[in-house]
C-alpha atoms as a PDB file:
ATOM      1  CA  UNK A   1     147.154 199.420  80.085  1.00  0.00           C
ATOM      2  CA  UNK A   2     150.170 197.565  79.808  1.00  0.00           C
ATOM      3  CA  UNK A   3     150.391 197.438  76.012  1.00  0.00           C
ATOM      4  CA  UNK A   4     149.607 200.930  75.704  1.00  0.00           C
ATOM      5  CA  UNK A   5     153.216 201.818  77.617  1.00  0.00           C
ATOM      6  CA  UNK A   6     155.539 204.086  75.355  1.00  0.00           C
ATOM      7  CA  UNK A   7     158.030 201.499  76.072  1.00  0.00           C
ATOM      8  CA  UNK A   8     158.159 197.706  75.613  1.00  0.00           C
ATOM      9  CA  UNK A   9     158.252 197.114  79.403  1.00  0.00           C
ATOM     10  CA  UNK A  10     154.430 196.353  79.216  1.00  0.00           C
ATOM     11  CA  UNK A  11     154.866 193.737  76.572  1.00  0.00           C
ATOM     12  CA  UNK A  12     157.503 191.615  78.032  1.00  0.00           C
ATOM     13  CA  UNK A  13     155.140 191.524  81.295  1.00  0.00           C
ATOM     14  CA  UNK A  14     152.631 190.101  79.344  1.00  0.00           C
ATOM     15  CA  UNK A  15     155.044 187.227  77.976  1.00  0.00           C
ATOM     16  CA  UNK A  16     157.020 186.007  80.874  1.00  0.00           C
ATOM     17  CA  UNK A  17     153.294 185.404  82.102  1.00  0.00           C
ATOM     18  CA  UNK A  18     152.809 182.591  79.306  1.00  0.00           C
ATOM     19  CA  UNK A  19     153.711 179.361  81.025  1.00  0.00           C
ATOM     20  CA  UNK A  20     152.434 175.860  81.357  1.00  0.00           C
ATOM     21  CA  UNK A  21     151.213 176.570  85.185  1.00  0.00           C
ATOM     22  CA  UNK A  22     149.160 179.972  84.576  1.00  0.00           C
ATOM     23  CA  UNK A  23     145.462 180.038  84.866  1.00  0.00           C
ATOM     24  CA  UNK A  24     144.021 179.182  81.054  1.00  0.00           C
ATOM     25  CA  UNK A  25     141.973 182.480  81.242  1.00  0.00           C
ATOM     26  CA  UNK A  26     144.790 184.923  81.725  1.00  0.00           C
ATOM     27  CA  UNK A  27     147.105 183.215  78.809  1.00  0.00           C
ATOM     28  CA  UNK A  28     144.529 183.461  76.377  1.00  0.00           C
ATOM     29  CA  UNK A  29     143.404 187.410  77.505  1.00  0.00           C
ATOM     30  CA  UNK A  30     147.299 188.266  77.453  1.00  0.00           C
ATOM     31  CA  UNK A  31     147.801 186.432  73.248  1.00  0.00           C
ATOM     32  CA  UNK A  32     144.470 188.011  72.808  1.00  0.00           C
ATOM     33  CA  UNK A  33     145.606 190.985  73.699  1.00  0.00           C
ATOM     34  CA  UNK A  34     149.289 190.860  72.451  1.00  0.00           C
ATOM     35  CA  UNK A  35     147.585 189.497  68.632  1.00  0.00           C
ATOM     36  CA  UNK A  36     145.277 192.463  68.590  1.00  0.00           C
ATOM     37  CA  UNK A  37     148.074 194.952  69.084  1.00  0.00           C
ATOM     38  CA  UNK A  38     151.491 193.443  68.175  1.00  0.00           C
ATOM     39  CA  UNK A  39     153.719 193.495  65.586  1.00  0.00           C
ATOM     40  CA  UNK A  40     155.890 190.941  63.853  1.00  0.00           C
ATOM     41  CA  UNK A  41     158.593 190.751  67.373  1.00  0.00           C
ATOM     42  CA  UNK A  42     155.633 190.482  69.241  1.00  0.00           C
ATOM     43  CA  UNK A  43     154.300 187.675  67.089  1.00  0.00           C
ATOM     44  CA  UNK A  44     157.928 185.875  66.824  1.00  0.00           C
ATOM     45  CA  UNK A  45     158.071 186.472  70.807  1.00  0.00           C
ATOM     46  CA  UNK A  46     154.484 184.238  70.846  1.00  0.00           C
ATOM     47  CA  UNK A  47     155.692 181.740  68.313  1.00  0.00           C
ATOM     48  CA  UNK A  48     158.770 181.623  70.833  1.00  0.00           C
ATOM     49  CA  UNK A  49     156.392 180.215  73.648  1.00  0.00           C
ATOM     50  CA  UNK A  50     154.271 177.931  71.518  1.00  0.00           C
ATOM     51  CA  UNK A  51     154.837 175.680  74.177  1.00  0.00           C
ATOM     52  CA  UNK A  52     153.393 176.701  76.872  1.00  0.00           C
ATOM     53  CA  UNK A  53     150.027 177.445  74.984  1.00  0.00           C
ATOM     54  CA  UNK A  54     146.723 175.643  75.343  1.00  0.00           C
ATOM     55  CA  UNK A  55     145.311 174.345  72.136  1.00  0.00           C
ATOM     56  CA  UNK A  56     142.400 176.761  71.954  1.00  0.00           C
ATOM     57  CA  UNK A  57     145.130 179.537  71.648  1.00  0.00           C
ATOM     58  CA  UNK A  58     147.568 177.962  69.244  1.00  0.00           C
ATOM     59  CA  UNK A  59     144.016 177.701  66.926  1.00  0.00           C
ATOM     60  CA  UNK A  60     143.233 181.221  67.256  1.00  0.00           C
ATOM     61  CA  UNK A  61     146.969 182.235  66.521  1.00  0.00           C
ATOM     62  CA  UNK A  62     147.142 180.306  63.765  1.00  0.00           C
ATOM     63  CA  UNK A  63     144.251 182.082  62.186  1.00  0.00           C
ATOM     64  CA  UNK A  64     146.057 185.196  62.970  1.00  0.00           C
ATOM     65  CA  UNK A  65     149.201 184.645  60.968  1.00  0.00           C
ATOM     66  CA  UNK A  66     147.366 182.860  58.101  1.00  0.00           C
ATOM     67  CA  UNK A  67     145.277 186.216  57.962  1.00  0.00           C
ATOM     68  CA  UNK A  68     148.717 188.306  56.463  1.00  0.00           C
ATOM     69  CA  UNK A  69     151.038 186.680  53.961  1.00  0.00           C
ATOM     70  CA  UNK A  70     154.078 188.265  56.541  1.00  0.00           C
ATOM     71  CA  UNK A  71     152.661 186.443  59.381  1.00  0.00           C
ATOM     72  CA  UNK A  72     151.880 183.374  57.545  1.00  0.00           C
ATOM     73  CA  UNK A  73     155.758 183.199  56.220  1.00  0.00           C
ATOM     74  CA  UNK A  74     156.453 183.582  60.317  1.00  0.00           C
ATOM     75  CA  UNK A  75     154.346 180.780  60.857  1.00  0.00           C
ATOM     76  CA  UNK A  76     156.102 178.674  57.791  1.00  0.00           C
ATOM     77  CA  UNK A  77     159.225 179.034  59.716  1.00  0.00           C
ATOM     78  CA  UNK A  78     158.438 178.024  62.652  1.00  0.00           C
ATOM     79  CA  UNK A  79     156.433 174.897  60.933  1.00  0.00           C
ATOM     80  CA  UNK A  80     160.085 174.162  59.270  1.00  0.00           C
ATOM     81  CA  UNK A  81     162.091 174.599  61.994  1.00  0.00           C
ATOM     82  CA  UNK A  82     159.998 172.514  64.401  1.00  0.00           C
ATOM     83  CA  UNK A  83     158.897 175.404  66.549  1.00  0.00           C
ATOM     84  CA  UNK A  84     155.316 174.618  65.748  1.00  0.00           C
ATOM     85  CA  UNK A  85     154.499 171.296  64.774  1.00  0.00           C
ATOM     86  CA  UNK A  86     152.769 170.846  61.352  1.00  0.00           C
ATOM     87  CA  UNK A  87     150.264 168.414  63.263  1.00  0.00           C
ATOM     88  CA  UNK A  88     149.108 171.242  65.475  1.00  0.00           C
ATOM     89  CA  UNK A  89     147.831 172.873  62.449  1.00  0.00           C
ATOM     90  CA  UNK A  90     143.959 172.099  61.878  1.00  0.00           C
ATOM     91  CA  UNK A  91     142.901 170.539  58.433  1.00  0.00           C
ATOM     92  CA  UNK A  92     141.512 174.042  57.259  1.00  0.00           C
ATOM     93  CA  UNK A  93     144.379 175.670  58.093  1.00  0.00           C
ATOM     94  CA  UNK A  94     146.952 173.278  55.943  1.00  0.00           C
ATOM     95  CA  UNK A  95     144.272 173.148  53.089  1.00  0.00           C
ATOM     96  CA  UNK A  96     145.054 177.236  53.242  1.00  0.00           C
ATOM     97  CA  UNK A  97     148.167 177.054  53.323  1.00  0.00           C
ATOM     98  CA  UNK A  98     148.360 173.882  49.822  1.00  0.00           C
ATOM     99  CA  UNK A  99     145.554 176.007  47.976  1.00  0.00           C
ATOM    100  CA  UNK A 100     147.711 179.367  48.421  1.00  0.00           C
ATOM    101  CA  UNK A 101     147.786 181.281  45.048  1.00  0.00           C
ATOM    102  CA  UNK A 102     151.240 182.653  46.087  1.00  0.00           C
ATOM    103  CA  UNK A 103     153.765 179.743  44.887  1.00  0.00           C
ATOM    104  CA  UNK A 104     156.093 180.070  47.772  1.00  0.00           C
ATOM    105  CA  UNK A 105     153.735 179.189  50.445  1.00  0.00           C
ATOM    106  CA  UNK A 106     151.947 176.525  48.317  1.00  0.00           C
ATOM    107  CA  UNK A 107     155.445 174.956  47.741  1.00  0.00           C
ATOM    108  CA  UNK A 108     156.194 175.380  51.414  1.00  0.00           C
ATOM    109  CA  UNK A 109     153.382 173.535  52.705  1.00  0.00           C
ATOM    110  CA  UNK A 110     153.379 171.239  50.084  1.00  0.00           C
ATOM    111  CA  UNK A 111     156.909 170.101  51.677  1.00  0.00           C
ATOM    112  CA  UNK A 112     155.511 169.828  54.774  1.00  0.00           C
ATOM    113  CA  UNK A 113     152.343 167.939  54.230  1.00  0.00           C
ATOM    114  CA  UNK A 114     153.335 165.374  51.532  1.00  0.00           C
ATOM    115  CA  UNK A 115     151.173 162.247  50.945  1.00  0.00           C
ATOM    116  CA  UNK A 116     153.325 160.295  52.932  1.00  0.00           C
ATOM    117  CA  UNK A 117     155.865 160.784  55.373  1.00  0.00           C
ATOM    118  CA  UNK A 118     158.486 158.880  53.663  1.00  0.00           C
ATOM    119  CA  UNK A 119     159.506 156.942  50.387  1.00  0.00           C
ATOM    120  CA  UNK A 120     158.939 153.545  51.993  1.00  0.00           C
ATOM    121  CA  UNK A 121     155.698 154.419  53.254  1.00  0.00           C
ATOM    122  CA  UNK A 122     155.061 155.187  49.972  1.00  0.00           C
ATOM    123  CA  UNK A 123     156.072 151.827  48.881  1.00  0.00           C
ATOM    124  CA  UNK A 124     154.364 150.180  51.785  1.00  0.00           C
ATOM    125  CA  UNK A 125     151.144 151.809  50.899  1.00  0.00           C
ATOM    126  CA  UNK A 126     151.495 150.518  47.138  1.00  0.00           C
ATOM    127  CA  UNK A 127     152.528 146.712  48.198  1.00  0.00           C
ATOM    128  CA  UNK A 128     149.298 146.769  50.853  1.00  0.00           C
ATOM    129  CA  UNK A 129     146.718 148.468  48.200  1.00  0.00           C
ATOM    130  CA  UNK A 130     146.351 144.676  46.927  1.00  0.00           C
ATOM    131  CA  UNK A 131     144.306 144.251  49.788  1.00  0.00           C
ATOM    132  CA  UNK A 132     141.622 146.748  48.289  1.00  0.00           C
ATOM    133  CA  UNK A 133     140.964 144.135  45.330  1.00  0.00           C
ATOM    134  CA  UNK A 134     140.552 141.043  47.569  1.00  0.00           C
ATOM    135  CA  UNK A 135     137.240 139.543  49.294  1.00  0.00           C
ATOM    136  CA  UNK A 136     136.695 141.080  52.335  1.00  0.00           C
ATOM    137  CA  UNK A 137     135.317 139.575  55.582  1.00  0.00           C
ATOM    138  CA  UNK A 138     133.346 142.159  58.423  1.00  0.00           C
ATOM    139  CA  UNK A 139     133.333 139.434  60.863  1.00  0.00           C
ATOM    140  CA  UNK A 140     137.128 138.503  60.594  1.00  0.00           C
ATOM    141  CA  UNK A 141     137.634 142.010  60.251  1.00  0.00           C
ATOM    142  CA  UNK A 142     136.087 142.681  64.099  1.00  0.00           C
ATOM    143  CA  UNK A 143     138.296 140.481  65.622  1.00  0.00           C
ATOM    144  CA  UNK A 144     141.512 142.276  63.727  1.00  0.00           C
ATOM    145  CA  UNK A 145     140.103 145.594  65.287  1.00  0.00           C
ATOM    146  CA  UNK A 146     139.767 144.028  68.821  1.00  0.00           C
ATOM    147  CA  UNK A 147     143.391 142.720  68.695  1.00  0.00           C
ATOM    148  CA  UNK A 148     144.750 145.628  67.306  1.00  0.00           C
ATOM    149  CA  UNK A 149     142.699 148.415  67.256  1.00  0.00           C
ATOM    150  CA  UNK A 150     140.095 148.342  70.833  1.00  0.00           C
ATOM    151  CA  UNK A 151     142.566 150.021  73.570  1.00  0.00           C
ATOM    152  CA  UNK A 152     142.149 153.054  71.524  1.00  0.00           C
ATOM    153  CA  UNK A 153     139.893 153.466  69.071  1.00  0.00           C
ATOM    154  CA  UNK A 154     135.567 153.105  68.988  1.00  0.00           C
ATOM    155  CA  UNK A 155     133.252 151.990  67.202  1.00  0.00           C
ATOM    156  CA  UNK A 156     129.585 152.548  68.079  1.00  0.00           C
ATOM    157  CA  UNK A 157     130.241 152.878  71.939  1.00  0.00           C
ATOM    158  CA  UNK A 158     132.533 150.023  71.597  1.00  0.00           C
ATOM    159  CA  UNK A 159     135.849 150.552  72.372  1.00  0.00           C
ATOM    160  CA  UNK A 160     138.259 153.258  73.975  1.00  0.00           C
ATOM    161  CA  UNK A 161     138.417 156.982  72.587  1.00  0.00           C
ATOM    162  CA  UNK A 162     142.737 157.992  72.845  1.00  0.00           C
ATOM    163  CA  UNK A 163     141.947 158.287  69.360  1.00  0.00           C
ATOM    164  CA  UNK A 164     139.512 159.206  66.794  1.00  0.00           C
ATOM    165  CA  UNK A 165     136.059 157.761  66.725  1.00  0.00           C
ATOM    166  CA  UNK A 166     135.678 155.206  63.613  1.00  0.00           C
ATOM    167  CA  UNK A 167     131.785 155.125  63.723  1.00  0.00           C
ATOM    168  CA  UNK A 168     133.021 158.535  61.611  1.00  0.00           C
ATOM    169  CA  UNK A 169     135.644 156.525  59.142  1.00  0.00           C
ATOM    170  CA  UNK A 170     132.328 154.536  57.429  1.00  0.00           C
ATOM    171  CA  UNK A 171     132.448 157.377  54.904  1.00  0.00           C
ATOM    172  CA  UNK A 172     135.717 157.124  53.819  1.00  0.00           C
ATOM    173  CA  UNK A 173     137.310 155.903  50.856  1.00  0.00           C
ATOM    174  CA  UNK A 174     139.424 152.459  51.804  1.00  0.00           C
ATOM    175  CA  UNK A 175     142.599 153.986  50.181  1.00  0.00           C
ATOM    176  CA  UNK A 176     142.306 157.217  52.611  1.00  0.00           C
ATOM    177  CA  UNK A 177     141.644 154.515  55.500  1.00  0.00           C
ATOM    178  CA  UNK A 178     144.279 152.236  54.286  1.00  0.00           C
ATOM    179  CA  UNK A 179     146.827 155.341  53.986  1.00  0.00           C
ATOM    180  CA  UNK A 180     145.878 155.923  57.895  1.00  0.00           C
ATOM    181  CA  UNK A 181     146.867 152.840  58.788  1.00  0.00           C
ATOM    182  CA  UNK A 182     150.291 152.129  57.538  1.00  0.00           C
ATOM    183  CA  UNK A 183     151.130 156.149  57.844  1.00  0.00           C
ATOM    184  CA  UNK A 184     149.299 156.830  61.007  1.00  0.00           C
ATOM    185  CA  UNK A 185     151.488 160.133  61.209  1.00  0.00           C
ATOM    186  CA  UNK A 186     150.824 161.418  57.872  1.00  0.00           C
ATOM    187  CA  UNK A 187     147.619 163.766  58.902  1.00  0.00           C
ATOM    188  CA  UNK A 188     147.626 163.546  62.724  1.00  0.00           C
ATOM    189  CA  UNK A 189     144.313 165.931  63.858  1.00  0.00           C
ATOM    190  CA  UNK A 190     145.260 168.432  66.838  1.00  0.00           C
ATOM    191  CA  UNK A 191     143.027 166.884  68.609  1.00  0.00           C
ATOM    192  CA  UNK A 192     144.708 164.022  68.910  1.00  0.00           C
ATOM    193  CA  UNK A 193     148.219 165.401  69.029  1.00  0.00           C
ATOM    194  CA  UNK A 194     149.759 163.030  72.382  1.00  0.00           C
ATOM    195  CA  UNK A 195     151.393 165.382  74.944  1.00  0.00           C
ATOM    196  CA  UNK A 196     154.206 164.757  77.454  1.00  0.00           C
ATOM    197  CA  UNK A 197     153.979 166.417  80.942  1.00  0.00           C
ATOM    198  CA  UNK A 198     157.064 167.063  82.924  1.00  0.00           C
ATOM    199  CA  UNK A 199     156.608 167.958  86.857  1.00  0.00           C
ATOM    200  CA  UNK A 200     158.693 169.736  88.897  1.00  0.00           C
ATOM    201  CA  UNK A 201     158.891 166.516  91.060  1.00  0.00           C
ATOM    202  CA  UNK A 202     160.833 164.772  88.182  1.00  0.00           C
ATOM    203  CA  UNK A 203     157.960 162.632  87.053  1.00  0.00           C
ATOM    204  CA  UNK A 204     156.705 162.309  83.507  1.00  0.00           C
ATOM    205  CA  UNK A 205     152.993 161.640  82.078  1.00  0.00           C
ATOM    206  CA  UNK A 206     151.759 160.986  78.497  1.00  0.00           C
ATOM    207  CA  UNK A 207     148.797 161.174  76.265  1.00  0.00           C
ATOM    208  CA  UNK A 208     146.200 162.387  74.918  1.00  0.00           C
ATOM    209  CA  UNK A 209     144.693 165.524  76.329  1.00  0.00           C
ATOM    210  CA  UNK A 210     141.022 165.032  77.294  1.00  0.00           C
ATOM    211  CA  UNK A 211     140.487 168.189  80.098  1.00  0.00           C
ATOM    212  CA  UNK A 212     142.118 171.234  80.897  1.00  0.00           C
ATOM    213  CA  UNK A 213     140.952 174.326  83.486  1.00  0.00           C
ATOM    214  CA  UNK A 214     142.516 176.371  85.710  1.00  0.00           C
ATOM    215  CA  UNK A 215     143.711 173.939  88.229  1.00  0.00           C
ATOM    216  CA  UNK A 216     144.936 170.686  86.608  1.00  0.00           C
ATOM    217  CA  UNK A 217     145.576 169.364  83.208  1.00  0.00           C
ATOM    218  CA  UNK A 218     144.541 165.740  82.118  1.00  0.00           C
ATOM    219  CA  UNK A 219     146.067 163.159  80.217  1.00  0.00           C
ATOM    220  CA  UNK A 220     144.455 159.918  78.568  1.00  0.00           C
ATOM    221  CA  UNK A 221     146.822 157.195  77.585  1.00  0.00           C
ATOM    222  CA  UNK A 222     146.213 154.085  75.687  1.00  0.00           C
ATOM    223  CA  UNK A 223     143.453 151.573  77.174  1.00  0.00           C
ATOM    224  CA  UNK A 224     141.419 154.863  78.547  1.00  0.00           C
ATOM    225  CA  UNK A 225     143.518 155.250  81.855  1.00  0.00           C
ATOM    226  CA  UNK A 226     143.484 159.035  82.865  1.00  0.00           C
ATOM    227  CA  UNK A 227     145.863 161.061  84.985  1.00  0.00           C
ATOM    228  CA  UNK A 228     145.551 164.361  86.233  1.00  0.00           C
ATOM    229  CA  UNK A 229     148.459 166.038  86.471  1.00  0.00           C
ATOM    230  CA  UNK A 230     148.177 169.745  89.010  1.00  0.00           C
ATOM    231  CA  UNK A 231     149.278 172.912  86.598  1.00  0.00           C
ATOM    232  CA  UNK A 232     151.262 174.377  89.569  1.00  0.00           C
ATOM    233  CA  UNK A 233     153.118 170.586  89.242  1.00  0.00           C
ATOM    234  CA  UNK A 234     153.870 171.189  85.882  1.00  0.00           C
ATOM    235  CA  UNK A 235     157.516 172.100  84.911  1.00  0.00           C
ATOM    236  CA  UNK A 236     156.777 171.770  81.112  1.00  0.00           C
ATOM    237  CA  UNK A 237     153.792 170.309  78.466  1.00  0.00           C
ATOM    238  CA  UNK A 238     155.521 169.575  75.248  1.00  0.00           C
ATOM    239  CA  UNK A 239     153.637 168.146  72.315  1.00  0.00           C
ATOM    240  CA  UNK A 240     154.417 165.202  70.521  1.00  0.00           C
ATOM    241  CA  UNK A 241     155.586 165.459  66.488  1.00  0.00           C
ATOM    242  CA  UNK A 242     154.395 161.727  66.113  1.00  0.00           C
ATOM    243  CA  UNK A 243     150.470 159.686  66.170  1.00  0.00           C
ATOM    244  CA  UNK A 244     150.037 157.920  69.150  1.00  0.00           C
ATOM    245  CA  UNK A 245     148.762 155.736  66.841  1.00  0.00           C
ATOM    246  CA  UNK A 246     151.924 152.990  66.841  1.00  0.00           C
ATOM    247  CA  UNK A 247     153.930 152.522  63.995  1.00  0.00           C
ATOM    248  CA  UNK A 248     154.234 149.225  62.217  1.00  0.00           C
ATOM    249  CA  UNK A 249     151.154 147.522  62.235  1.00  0.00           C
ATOM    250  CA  UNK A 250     151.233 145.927  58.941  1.00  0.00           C
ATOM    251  CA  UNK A 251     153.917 143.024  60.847  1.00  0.00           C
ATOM    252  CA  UNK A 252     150.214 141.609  62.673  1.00  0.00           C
ATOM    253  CA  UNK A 253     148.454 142.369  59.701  1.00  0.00           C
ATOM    254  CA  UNK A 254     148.700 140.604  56.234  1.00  0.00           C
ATOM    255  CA  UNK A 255     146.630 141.584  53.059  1.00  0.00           C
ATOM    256  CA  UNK A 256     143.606 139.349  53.947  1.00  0.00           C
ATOM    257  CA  UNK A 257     143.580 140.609  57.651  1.00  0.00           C
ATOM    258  CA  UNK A 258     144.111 144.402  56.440  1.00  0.00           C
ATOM    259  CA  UNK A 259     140.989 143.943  53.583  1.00  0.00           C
ATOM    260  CA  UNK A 260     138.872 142.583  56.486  1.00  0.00           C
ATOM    261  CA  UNK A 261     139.881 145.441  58.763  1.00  0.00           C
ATOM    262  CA  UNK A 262     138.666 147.973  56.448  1.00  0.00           C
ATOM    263  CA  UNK A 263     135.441 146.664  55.311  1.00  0.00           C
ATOM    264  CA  UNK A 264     134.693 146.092  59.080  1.00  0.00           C
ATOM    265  CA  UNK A 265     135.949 149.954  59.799  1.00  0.00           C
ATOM    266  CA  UNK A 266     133.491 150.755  56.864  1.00  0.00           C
ATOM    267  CA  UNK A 267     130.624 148.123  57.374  1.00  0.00           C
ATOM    268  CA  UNK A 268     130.656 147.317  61.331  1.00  0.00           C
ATOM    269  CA  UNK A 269     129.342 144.412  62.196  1.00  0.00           C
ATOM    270  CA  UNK A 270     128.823 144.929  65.481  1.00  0.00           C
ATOM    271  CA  UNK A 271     127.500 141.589  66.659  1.00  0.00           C
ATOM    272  CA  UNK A 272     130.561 140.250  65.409  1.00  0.00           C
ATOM    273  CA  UNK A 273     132.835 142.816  67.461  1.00  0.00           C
ATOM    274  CA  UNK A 274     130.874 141.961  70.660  1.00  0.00           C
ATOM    275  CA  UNK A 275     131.592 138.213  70.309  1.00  0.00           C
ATOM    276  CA  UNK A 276     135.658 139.037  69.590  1.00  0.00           C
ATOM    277  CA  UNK A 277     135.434 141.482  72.397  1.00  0.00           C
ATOM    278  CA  UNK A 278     133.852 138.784  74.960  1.00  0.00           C
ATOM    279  CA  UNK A 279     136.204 136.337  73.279  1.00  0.00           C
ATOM    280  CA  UNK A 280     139.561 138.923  74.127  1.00  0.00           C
ATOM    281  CA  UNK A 281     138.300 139.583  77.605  1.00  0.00           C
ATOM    282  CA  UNK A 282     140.395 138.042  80.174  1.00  0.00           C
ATOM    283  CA  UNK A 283     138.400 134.698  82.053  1.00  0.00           C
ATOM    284  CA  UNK A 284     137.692 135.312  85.777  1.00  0.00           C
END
């Protein structure tokens, strides 16, 4: 009824009700809603409050503007200016946007999703890609993965899950795996996009973001601890444009140690990782 004003009263009702501390349900009726009957303001005027969005909605609004080449130019702007963060975009939704037949928006998202985020990753990758030609070691390579690895990643049930589950990496070529590690923030899933939670008490929370509903939103940071923050708490939920995966890992791992990360990523032995994990734990 609102939409369906003669005037645009109806509209901006709908959008000053998209905030961080409004019941999931009714934000994703109202861009529901607003998508199925707006035009390009209305669709800047969304973009606008990105923000405040859960996941589930940015996914469905992305689909929207990637379903018009005027509303996927939108969303290109917002990707460039920071608005929307490339990472936010899923992996079908980027591989749209680098197989476009229309050269501006290949070239576009080809500048935003390059190989590597910078030259000397570039570099860094081609010094460390000896590693792939030397003699790997599982074993050696499950103790790497406990020092380095365990507060946030599993394998097999082992392990903590801030980030992606590498029972799923075994598939992967050791170049792609090898590229994740010494550019963690080249190809960051949404999933695993960290957030940053701002109360109205003047506190701050970060992390990933395991649960949402209507009353609280919660946050997992690295070694599995879990906070809940209350939605009426929140003051704002901003995502974050890096990995939570840390930069600069290569400094505690050296060519050996990185080939017997890999084939341990790609071969667990998991006897092996239960010994380094025992090994790691602190003694009573």
């Amino acid at each position: 009824l609102l939409i369906e004003q003669p005037n645009t009263n109806g509209t901006e009702a709908l959008l000053t009700m998209l905030k961080p501390d409004e019941r999931p349900d009714i934000v994703n009726a109202i861009v529901r809603t607003l998508g199925e009957s707006g035009g390009a303001e209305t669709n800047q005027a969304l973009l606008e409050r990105w923000v405040g969005l859960s996941k589930e909605v940015r996914a469905s609004l992305v689909q929207q503007f990637l379903a018009a080449p005027s509303q996927t130019a939108m969303l290109l702007d917002a990707l460039e200016s920071g608005a929307v963060l490339k990472h936010e975009i899923v992996l079908a939704g980027r591989e749209t946007l680098l197989s476009s037949t229309d050269p501006a928006v290949h070239d576009r998202a080809a500048a935003l999703y390059p190989e590597f985020t910078s030259p000397a990753k570039a570099d860094l990758y081609a010094n460390y890609s000896q590693a792939l030609q030397l003699s790997p070691d599982p074993a050696r390579g499950a103790k790497h993965f406990t020092m380095n690895c365990f507060p946030c990643h599993q394998v097999n049930g082992i392990g903590n899950t801030v980030g992606p589950q590498l029972t799923t990496a075994s598939d992967k070529p050791k170049e792609e795996l090898l590229r994740s590690v010494l550019d963690p923030s080249a190809q960051v899933l949404p999933e695993f996009i960290s957030y940053t939670i701002a109360t109205k008490n003047f506190e701050d929370y970060a992390g990933l973001m395991v649960k949402q509903d209507a009353g609280s939103v919660t946050l997992r940071a690295a070694g599995g601890l879990e906070q809940s923050v209350q939605r009426s708490d929140i003051e704002t939920m901003t995502p974050g444009a890096l990995s939570l995966m840390p930069e600069g890992l290569e400094a505690a791992i050296d060519k050996q140690a990185m080939a017997d990360l890999l084939e341990f990523i790609q071969h667990p032995d998991m006897d092996a990782l239960k010994k380094a994990v025992a090994e790691a734990a602190p003694k009573p």
